[in-house]
C-alpha atoms as a PDB file:
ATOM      1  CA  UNK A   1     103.832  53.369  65.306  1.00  0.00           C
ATOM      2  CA  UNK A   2     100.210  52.431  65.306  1.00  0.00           C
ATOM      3  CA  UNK A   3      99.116  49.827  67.798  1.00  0.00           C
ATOM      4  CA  UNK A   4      97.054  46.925  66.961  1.00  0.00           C
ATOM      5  CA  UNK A   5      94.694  45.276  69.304  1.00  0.00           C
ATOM      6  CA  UNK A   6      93.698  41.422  69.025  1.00  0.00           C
ATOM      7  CA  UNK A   7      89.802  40.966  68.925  1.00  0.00           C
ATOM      8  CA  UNK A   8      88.006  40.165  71.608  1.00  0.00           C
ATOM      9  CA  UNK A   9      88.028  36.584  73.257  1.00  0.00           C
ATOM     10  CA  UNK A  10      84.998  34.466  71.752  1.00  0.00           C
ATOM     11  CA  UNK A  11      82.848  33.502  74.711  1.00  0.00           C
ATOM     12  CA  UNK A  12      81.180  30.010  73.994  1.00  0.00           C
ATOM     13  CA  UNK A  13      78.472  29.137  76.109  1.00  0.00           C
ATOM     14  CA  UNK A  14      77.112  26.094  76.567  1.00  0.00           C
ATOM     15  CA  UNK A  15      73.673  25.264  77.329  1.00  0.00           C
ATOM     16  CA  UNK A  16      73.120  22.341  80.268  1.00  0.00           C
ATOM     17  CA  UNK A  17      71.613  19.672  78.967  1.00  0.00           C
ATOM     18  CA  UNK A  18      67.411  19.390  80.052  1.00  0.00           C
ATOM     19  CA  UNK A  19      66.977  17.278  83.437  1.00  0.00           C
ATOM     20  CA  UNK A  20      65.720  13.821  82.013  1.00  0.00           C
ATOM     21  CA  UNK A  21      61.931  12.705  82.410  1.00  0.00           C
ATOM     22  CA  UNK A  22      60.376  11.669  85.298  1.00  0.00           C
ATOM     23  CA  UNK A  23      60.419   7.633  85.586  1.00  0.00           C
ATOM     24  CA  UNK A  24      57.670   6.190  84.600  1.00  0.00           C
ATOM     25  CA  UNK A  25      55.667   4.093  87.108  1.00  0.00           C
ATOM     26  CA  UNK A  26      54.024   0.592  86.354  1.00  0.00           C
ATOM     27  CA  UNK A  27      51.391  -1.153  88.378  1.00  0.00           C
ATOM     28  CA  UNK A  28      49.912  -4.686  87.761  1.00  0.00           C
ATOM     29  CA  UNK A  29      46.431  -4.632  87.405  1.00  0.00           C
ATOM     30  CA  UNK A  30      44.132  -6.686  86.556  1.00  0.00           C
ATOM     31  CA  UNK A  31      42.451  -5.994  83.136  1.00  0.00           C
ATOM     32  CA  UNK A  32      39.128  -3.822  83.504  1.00  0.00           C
ATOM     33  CA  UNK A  33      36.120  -6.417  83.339  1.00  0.00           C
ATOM     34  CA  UNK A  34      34.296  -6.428  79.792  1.00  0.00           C
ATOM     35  CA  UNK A  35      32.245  -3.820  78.567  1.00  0.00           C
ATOM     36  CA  UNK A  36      28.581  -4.388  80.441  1.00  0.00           C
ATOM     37  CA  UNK A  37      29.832  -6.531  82.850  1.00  0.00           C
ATOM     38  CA  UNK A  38      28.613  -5.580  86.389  1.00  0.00           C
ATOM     39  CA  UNK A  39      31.391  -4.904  89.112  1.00  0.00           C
ATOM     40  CA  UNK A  40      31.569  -5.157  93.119  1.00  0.00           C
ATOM     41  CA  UNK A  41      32.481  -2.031  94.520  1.00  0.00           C
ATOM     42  CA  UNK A  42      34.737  -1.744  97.386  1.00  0.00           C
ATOM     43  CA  UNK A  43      37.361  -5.045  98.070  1.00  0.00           C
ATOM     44  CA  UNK A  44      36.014  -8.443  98.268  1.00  0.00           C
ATOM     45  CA  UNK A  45      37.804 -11.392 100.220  1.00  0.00           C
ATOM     46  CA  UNK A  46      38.678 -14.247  98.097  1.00  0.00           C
ATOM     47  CA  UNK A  47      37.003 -17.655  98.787  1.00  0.00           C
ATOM     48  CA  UNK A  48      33.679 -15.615 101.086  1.00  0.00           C
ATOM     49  CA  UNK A  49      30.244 -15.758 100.220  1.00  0.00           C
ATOM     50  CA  UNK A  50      28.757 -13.062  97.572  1.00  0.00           C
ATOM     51  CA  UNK A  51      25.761 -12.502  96.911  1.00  0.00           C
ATOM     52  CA  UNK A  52      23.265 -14.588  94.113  1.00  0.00           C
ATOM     53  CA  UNK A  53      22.581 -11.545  93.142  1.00  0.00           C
ATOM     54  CA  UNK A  54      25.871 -10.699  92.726  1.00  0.00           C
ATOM     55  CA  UNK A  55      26.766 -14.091  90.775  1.00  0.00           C
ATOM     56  CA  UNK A  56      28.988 -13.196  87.570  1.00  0.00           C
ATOM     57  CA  UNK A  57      29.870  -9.874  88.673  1.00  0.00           C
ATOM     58  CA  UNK A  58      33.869  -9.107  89.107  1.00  0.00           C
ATOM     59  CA  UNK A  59      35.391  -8.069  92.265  1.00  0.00           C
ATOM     60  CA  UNK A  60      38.882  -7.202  92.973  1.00  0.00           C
ATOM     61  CA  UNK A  61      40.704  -8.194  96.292  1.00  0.00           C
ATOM     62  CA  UNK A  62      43.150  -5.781  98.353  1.00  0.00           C
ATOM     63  CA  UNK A  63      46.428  -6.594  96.584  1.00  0.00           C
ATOM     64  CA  UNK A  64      44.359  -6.275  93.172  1.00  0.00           C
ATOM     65  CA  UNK A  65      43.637  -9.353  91.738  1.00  0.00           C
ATOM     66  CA  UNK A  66      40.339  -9.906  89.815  1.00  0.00           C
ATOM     67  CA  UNK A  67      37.761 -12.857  91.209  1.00  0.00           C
ATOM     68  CA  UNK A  68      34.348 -13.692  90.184  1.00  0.00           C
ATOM     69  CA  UNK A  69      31.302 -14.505  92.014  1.00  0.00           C
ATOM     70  CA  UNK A  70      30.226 -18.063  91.032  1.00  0.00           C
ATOM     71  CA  UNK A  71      28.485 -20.674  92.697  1.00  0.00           C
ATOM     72  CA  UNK A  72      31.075 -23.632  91.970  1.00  0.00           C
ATOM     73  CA  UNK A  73      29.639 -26.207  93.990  1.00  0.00           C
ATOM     74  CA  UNK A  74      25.877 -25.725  92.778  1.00  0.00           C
ATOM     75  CA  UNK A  75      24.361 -25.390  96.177  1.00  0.00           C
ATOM     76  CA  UNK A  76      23.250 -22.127  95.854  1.00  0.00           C
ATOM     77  CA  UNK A  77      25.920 -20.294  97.854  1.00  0.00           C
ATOM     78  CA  UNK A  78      28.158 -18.469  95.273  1.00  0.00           C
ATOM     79  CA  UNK A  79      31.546 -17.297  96.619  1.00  0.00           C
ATOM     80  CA  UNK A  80      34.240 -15.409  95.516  1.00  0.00           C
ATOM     81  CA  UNK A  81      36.706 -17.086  93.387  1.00  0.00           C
ATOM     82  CA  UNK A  82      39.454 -16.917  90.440  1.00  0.00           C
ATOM     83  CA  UNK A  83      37.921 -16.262  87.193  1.00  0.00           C
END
């Protein structure tokens, strides 16, 4: 009597799924100044003197906020301040 054999077991594999993206990190900036608008380089300190010179340019404080030099008062000594 002839012997049958069952087929072989089906192997399924299963591919793991990818590892998901990297988070994505956000900072708060402030916006980049206008096109042709002169900058300070380096950090400023908000409320001191700047330079005439300097009056209308943007500078950008150490926790990244955007000021402008302007003299407010009109007494010739411009100083840093919010735009």
């Amino acid at each position: 009597m002839p012997t049958t054999q069952a087929p072989p077991p089906v192997q399924t594999t299963t591919k793991a799924a990818p590892p998901p993206p990297p988070p994505v990190r956000t900072t708060t900036k402030a916006a980049p100044p206008p096109a042709g608008q002169p900058t300070h380089s380096g950090y400023i300190t908000p409320g001191a003197f700047c330079k005439v010179a300097e009056e209308g340019w943007i500078g950008y404080s150490a926790s990244g906020k955007a000021y402008v030099c302007r003299d407010v008062d009109h007494n010739g000594h411009p100083h840093w301040v919010l735009p």
